[in-house]
PDB file of N, CA and C in Angstrom:
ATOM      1  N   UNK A   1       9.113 -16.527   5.105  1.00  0.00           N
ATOM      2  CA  UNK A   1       9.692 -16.631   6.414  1.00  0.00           C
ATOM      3  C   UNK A   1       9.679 -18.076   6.852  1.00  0.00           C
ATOM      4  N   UNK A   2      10.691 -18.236   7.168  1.00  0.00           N
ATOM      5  CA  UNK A   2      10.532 -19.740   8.230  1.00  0.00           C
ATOM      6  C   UNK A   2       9.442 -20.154   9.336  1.00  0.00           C
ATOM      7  N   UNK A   3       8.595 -21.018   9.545  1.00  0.00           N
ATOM      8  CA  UNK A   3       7.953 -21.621   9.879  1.00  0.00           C
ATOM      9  C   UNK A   3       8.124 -22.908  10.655  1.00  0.00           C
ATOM     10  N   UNK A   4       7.255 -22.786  12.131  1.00  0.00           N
ATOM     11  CA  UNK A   4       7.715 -23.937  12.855  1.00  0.00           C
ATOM     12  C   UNK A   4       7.987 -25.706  12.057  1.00  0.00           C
ATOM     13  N   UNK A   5       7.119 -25.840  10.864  1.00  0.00           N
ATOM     14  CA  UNK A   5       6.941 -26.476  10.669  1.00  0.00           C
ATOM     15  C   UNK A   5       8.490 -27.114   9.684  1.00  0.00           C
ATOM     16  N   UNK A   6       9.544 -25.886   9.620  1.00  0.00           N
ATOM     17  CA  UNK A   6      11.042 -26.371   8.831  1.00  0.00           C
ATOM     18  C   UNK A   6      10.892 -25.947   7.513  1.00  0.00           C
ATOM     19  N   UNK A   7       9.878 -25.258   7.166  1.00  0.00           N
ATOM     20  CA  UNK A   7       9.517 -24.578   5.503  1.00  0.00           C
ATOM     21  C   UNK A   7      10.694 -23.882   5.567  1.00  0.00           C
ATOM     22  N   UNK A   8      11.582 -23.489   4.315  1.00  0.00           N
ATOM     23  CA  UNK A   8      12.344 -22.718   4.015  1.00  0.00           C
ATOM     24  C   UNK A   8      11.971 -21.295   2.871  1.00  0.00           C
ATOM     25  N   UNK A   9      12.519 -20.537   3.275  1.00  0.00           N
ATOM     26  CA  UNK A   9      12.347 -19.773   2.083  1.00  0.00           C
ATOM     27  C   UNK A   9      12.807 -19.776   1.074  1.00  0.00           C
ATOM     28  N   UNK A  10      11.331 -19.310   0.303  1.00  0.00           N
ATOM     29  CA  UNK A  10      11.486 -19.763  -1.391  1.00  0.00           C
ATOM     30  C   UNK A  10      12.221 -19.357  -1.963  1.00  0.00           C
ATOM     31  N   UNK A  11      12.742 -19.960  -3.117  1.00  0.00           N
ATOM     32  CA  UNK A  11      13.322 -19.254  -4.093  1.00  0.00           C
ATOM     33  C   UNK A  11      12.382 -18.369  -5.010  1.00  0.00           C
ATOM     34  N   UNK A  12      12.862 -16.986  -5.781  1.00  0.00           N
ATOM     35  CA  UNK A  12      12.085 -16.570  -5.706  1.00  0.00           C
ATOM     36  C   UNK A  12      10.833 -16.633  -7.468  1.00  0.00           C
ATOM     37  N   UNK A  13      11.335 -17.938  -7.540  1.00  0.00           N
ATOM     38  CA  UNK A  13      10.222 -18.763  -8.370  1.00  0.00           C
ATOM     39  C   UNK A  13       9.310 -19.671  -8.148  1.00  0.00           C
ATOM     40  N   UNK A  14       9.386 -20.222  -6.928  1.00  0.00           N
ATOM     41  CA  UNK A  14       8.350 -21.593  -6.222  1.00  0.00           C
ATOM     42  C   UNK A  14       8.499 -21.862  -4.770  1.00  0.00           C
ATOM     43  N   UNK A  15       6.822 -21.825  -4.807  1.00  0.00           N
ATOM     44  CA  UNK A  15       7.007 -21.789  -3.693  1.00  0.00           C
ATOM     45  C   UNK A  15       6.882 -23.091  -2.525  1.00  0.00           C
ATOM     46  N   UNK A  16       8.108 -22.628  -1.727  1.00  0.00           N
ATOM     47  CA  UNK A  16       8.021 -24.291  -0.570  1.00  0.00           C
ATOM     48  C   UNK A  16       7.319 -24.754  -0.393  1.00  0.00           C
ATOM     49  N   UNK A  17       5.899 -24.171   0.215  1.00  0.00           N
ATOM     50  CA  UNK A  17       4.848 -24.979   0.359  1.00  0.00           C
ATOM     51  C   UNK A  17       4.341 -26.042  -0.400  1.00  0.00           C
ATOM     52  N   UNK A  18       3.843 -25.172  -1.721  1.00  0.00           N
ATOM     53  CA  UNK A  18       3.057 -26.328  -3.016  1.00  0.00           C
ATOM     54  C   UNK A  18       4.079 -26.368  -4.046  1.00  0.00           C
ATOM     55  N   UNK A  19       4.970 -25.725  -4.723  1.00  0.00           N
ATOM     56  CA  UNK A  19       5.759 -25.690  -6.024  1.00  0.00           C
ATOM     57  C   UNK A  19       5.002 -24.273  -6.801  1.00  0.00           C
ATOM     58  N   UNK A  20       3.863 -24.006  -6.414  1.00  0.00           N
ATOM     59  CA  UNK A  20       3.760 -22.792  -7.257  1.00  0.00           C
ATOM     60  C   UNK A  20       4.998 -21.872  -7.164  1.00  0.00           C
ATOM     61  N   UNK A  21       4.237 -21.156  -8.931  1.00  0.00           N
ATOM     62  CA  UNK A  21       5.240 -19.933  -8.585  1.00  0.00           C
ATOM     63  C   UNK A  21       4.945 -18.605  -7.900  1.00  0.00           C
ATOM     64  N   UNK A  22       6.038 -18.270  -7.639  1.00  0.00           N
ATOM     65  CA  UNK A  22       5.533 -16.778  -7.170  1.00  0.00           C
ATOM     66  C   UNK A  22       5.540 -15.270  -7.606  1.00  0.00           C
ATOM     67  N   UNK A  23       5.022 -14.694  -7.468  1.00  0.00           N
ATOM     68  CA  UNK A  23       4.914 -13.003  -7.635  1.00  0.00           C
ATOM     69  C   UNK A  23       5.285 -11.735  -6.653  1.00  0.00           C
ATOM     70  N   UNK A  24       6.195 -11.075  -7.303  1.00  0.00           N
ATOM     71  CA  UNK A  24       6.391  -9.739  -6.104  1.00  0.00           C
ATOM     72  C   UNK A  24       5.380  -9.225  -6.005  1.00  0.00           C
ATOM     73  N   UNK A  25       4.893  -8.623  -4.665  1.00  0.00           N
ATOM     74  CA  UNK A  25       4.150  -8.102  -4.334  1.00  0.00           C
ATOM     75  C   UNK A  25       3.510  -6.999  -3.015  1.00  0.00           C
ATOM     76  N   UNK A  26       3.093  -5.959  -3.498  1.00  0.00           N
ATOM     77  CA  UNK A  26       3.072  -4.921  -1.971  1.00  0.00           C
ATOM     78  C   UNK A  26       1.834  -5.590  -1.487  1.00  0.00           C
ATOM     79  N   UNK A  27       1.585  -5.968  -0.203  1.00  0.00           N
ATOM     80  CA  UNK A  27       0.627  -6.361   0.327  1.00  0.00           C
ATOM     81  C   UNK A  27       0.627  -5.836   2.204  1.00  0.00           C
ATOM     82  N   UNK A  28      -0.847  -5.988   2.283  1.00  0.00           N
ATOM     83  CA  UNK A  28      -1.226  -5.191   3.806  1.00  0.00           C
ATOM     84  C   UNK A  28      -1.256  -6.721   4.099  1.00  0.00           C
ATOM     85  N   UNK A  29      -0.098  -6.381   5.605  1.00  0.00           N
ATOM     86  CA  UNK A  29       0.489  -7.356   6.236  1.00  0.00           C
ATOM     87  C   UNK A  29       0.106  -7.494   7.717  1.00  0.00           C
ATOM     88  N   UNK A  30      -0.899  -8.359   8.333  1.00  0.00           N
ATOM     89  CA  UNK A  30      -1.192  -8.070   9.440  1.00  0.00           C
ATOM     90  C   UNK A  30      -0.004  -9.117  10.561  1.00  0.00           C
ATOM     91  N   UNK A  31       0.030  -7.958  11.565  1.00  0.00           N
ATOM     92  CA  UNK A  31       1.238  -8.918  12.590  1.00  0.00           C
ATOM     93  C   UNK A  31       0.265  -9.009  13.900  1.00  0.00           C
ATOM     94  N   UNK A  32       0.293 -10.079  14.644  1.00  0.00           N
ATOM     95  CA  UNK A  32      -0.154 -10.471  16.170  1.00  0.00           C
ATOM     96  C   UNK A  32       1.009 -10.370  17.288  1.00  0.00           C
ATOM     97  N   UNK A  33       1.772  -9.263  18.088  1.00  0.00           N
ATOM     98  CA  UNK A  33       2.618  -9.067  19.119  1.00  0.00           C
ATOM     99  C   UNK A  33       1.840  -9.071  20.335  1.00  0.00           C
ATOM    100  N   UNK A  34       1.830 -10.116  20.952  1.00  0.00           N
ATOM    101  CA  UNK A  34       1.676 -10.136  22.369  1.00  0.00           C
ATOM    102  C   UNK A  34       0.146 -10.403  22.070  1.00  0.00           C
ATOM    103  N   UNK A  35      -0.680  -9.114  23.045  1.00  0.00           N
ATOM    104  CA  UNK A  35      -1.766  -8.510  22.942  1.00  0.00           C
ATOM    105  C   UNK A  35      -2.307  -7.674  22.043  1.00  0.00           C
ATOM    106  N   UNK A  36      -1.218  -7.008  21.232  1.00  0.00           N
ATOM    107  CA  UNK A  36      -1.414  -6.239  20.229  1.00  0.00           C
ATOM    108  C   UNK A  36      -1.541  -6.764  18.744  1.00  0.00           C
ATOM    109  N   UNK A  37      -2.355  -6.214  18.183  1.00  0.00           N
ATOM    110  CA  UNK A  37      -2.411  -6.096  16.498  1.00  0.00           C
ATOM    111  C   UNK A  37      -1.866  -5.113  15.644  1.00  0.00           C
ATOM    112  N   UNK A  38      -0.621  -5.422  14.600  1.00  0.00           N
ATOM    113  CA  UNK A  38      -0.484  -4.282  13.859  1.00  0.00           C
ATOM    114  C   UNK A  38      -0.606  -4.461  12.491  1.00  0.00           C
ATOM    115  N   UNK A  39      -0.860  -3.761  11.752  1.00  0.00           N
ATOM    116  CA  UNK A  39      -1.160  -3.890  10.477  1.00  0.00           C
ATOM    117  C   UNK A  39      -0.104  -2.761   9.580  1.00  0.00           C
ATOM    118  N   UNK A  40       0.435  -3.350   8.176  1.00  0.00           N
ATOM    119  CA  UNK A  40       1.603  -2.793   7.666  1.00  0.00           C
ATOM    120  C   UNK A  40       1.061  -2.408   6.400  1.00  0.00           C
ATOM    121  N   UNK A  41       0.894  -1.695   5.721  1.00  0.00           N
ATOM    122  CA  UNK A  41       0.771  -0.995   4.375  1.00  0.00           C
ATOM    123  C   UNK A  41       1.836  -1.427   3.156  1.00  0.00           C
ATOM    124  N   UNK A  42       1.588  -1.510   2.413  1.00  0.00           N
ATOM    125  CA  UNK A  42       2.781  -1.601   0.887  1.00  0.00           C
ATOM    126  C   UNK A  42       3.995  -2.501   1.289  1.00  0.00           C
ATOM    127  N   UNK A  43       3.934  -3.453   2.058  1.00  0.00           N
ATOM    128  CA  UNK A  43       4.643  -4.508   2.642  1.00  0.00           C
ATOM    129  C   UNK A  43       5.424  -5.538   1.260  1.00  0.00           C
ATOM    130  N   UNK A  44       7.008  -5.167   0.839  1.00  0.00           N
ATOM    131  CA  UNK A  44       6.820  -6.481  -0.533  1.00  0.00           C
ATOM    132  C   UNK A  44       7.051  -7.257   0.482  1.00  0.00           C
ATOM    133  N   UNK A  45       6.181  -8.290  -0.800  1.00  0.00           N
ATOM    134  CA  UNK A  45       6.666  -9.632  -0.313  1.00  0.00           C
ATOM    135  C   UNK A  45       6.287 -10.780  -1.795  1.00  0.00           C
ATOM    136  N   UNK A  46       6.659 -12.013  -1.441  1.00  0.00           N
ATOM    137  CA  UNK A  46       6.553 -12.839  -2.255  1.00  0.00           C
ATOM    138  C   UNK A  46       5.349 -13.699  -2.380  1.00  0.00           C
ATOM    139  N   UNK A  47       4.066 -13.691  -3.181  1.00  0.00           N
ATOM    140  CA  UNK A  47       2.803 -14.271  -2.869  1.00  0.00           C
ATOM    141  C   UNK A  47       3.128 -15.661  -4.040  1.00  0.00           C
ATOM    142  N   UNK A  48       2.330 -16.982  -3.403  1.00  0.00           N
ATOM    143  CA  UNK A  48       2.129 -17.834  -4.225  1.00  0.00           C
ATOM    144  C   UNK A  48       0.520 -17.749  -5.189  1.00  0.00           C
ATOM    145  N   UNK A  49       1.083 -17.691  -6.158  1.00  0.00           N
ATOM    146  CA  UNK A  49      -0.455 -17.460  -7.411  1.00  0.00           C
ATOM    147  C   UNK A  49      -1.031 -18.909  -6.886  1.00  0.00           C
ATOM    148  N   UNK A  50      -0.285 -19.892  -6.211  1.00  0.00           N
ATOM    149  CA  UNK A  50      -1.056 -21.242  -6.493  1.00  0.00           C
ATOM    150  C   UNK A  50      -2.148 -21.909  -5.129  1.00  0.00           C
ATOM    151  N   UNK A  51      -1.007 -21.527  -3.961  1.00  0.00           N
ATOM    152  CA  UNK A  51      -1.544 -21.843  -2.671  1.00  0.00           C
ATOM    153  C   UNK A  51      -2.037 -20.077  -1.629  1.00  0.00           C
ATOM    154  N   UNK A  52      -1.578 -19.105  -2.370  1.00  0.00           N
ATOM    155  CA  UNK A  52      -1.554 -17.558  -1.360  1.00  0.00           C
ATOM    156  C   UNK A  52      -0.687 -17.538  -0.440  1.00  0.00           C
ATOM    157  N   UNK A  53       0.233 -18.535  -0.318  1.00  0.00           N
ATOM    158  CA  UNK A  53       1.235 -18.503   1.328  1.00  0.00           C
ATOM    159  C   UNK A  53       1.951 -17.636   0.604  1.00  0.00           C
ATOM    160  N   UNK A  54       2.455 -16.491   1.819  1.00  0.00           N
ATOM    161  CA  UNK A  54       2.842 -15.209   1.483  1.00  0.00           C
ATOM    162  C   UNK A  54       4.294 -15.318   2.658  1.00  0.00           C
ATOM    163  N   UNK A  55       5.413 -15.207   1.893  1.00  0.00           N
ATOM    164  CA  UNK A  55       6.507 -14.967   2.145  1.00  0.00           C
ATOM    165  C   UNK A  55       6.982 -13.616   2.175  1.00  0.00           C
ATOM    166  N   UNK A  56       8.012 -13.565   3.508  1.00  0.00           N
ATOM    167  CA  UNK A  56       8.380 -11.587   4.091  1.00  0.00           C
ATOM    168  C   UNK A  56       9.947 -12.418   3.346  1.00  0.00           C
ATOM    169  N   UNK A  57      10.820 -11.864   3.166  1.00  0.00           N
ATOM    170  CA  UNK A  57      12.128 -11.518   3.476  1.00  0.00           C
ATOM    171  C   UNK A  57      12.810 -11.222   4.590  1.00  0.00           C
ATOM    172  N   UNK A  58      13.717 -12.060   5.509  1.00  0.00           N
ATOM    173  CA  UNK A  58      14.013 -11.622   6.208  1.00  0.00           C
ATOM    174  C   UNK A  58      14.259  -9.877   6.229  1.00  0.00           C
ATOM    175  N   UNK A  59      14.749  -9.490   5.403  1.00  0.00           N
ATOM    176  CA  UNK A  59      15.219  -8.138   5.780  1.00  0.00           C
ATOM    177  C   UNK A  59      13.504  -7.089   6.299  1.00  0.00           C
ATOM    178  N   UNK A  60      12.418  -7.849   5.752  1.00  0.00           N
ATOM    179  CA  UNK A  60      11.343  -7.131   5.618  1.00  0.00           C
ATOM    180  C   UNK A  60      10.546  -7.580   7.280  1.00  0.00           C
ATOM    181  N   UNK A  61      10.999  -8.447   7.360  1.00  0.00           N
ATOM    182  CA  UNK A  61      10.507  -9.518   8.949  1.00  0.00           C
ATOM    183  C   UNK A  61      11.032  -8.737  10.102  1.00  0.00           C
ATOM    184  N   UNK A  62      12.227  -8.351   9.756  1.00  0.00           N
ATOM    185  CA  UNK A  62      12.855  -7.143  10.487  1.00  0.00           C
ATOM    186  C   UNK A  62      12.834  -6.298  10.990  1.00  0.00           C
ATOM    187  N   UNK A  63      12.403  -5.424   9.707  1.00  0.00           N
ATOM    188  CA  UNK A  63      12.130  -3.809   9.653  1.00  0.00           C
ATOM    189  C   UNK A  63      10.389  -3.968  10.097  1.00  0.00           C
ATOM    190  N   UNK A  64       9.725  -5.047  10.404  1.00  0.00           N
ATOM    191  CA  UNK A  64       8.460  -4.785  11.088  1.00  0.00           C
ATOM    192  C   UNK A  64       9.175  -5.346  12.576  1.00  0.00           C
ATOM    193  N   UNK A  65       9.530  -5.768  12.748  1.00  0.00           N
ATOM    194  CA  UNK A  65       9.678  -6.105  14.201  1.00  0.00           C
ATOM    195  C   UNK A  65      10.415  -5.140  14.790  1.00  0.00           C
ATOM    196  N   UNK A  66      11.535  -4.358  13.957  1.00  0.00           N
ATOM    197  CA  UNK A  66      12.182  -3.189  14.758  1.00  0.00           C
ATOM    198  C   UNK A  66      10.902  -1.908  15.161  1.00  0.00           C
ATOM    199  N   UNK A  67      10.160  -1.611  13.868  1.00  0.00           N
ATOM    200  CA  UNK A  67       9.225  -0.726  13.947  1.00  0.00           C
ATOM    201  C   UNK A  67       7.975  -1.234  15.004  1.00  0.00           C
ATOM    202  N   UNK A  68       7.644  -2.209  15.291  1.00  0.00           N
ATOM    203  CA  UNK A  68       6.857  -2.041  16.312  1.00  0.00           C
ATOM    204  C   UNK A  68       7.678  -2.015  17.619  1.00  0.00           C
ATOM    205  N   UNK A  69       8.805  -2.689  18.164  1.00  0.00           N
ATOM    206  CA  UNK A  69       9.657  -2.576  19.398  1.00  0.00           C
ATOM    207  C   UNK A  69       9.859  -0.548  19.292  1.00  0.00           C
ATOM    208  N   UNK A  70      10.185  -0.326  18.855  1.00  0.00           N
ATOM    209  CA  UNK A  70      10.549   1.124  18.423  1.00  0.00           C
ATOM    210  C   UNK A  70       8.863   2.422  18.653  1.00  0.00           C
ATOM    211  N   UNK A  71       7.841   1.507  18.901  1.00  0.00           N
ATOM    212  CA  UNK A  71       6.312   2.590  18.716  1.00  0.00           C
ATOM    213  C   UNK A  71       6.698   3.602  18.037  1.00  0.00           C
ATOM    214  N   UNK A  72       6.743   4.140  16.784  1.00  0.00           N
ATOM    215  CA  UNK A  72       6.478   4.954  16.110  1.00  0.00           C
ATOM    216  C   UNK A  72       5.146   5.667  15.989  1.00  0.00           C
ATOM    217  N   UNK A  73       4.884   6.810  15.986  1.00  0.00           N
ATOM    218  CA  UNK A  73       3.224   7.041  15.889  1.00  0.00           C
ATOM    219  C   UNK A  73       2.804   6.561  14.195  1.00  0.00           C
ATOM    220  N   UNK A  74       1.893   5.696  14.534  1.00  0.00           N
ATOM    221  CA  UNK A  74       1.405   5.295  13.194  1.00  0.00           C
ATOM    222  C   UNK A  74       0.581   6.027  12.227  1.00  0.00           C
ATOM    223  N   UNK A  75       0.542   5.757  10.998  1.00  0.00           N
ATOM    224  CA  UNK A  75       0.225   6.536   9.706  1.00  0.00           C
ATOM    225  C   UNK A  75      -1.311   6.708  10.323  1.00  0.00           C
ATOM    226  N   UNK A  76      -2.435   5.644  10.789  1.00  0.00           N
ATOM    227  CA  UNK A  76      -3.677   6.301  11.281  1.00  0.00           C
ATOM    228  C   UNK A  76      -4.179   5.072  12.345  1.00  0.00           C
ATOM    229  N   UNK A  77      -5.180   5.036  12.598  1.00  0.00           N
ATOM    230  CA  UNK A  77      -5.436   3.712  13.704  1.00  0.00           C
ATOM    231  C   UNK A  77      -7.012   3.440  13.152  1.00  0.00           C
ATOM    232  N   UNK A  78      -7.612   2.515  13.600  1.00  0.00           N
ATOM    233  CA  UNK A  78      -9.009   1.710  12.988  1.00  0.00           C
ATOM    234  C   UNK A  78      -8.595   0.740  14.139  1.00  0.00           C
ATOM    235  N   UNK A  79     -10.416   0.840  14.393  1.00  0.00           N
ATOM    236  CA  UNK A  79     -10.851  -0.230  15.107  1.00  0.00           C
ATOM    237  C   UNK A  79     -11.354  -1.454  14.173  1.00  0.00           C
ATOM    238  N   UNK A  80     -11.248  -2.746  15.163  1.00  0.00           N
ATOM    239  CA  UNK A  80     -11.843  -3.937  14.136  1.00  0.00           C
ATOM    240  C   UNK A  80     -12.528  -4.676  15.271  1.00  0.00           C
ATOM    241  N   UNK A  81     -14.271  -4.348  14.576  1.00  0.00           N
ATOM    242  CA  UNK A  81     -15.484  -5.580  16.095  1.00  0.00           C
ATOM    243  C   UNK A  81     -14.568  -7.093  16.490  1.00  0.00           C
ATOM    244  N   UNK A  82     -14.406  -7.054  16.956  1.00  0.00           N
ATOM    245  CA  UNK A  82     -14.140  -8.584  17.441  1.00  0.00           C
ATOM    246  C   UNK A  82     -15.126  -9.525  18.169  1.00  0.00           C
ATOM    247  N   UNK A  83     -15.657 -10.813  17.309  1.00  0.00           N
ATOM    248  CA  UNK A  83     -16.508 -11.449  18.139  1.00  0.00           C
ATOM    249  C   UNK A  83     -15.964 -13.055  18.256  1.00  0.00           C
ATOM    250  N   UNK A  84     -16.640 -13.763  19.472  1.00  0.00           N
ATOM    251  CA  UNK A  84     -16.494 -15.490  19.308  1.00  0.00           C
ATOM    252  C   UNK A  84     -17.572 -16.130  19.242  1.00  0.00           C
ATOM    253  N   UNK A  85     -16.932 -17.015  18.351  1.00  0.00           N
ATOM    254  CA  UNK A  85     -17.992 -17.630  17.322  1.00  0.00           C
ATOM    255  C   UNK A  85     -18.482 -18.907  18.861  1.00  0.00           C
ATOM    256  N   UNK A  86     -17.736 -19.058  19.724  1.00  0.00           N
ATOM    257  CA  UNK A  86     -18.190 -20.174  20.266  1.00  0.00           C
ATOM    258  C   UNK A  86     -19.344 -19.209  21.214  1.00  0.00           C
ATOM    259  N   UNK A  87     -19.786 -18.107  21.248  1.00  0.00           N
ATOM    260  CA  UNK A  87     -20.930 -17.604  21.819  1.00  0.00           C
ATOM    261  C   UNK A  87     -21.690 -17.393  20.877  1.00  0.00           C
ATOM    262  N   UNK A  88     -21.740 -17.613  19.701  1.00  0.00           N
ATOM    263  CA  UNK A  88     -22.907 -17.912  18.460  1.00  0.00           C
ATOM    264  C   UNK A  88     -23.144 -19.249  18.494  1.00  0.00           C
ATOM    265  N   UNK A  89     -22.310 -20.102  18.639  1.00  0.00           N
ATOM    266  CA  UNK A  89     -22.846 -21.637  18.159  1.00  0.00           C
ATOM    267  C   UNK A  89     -23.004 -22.467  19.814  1.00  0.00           C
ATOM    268  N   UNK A  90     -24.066 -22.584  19.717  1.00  0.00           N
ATOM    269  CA  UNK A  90     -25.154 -23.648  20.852  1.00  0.00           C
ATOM    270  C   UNK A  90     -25.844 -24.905  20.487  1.00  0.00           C
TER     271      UNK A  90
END
Protein backbone atom coordinates (compact mmCIF):
# COMPACT_ATOMS: atom_id res chain seq x y z
CA UNK A 1 0.00 0.00 0.00
CA UNK A 2 1.10 3.50 -0.43
CA UNK A 3 2.57 5.28 2.33
CA UNK A 4 2.82 8.88 3.45
CA UNK A 5 6.22 8.68 2.92
CA UNK A 6 5.67 8.25 -1.52
CA UNK A 7 6.63 4.30 -1.27
CA UNK A 8 5.00 2.71 -4.18
CA UNK A 9 3.79 -0.57 -4.58
CA UNK A 10 5.95 -3.34 -5.23
CA UNK A 11 6.36 -5.21 -7.92
CA UNK A 12 5.62 -8.39 -7.11
CA UNK A 13 9.39 -9.43 -6.81
CA UNK A 14 11.06 -6.51 -4.61
CA UNK A 15 10.33 -4.85 -2.39
CA UNK A 16 10.21 -0.72 -2.36
CA UNK A 17 11.36 -0.37 0.79
CA UNK A 18 14.84 -2.44 0.85
CA UNK A 19 15.01 -4.40 -2.74
CA UNK A 20 14.17 -7.63 -1.05
CA UNK A 21 12.17 -10.05 -2.55
CA UNK A 22 8.90 -10.93 -1.82
CA UNK A 23 6.48 -13.80 -0.96
CA UNK A 24 2.64 -14.37 -1.23
CA UNK A 25 1.23 -14.64 1.73
CA UNK A 26 -2.09 -15.17 4.09
CA UNK A 27 -1.36 -13.16 7.05
CA UNK A 28 -3.46 -11.78 10.30
CA UNK A 29 -3.72 -8.21 9.46
CA UNK A 30 -4.30 -5.80 12.20
CA UNK A 31 -6.21 -2.36 11.18
CA UNK A 32 -6.45 0.93 13.69
CA UNK A 33 -10.10 2.88 12.58
CA UNK A 34 -10.70 5.73 14.62
CA UNK A 35 -11.02 4.29 18.18
CA UNK A 36 -11.43 0.94 17.05
CA UNK A 37 -9.17 -2.14 16.44
CA UNK A 38 -9.83 -4.76 13.86
CA UNK A 39 -8.07 -7.67 13.14
CA UNK A 40 -8.38 -9.76 9.64
CA UNK A 41 -7.69 -13.53 9.29
CA UNK A 42 -6.06 -15.23 5.96
CA UNK A 43 -5.44 -11.65 4.62
CA UNK A 44 -3.00 -12.22 1.09
CA UNK A 45 -0.66 -10.11 0.90
CA UNK A 46 2.88 -9.54 -0.21
CA UNK A 47 5.64 -10.00 2.73
CA UNK A 48 9.33 -8.91 2.32
CA UNK A 49 11.68 -12.12 3.39
CA UNK A 50 14.29 -9.20 3.81
CA UNK A 51 12.86 -6.13 5.74
CA UNK A 52 8.89 -7.86 6.85
CA UNK A 53 7.17 -4.61 5.31
CA UNK A 54 4.00 -6.19 4.35
CA UNK A 55 2.16 -4.97 1.35
CA UNK A 56 -2.14 -5.21 0.90
CA UNK A 57 -3.20 -4.80 -2.73
CA UNK A 58 -5.26 -2.27 -3.32
CA UNK A 59 -8.12 -4.49 -4.13
CA UNK A 60 -7.42 -6.18 -0.56
CA UNK A 61 -7.09 -2.42 1.24
CA UNK A 62 -10.57 -2.22 0.06
CA UNK A 63 -12.41 -5.11 0.82
CA UNK A 64 -11.13 -4.33 4.59
CA UNK A 65 -12.23 -0.91 4.59
CA UNK A 66 -15.65 -1.73 2.94
CA UNK A 67 -16.04 -4.60 5.60
CA UNK A 68 -15.47 -2.60 8.54
CA UNK A 69 -17.72 0.69 7.20
CA UNK A 70 -20.34 -2.14 6.48
CA UNK A 71 -20.11 -3.88 10.62
CA UNK A 72 -20.57 -7.25 9.72
CA UNK A 73 -20.89 -9.52 12.84
CA UNK A 74 -17.46 -10.84 13.15
CA UNK A 75 -16.12 -14.48 12.95
CA UNK A 76 -15.39 -14.11 17.09
CA UNK A 77 -14.09 -11.12 19.33
CA UNK A 78 -10.91 -11.25 22.00
CA UNK A 79 -9.91 -8.91 24.27
CA UNK A 80 -6.20 -7.52 24.28
CA UNK A 81 -4.70 -5.92 28.15
CA UNK A 82 -3.61 -2.71 27.09
CA UNK A 83 -0.95 -0.96 29.14
CA UNK A 84 1.50 2.45 29.07
CA UNK A 85 4.74 1.98 29.33
CA UNK A 86 5.17 5.71 30.37
CA UNK A 87 3.35 4.57 33.82
CA UNK A 88 6.09 1.81 34.19
CA UNK A 89 9.08 3.95 33.52
CA UNK A 90 9.99 6.65 36.44
Amino acid sequence: MDTEEGIRMPTETNCARCGGSLERRAITHQQPWGDEFYEFEDVPALVCRQCGEVWLEAEIAQLIDRIIAEHPDPKRYHQVPVFSLAEFSS
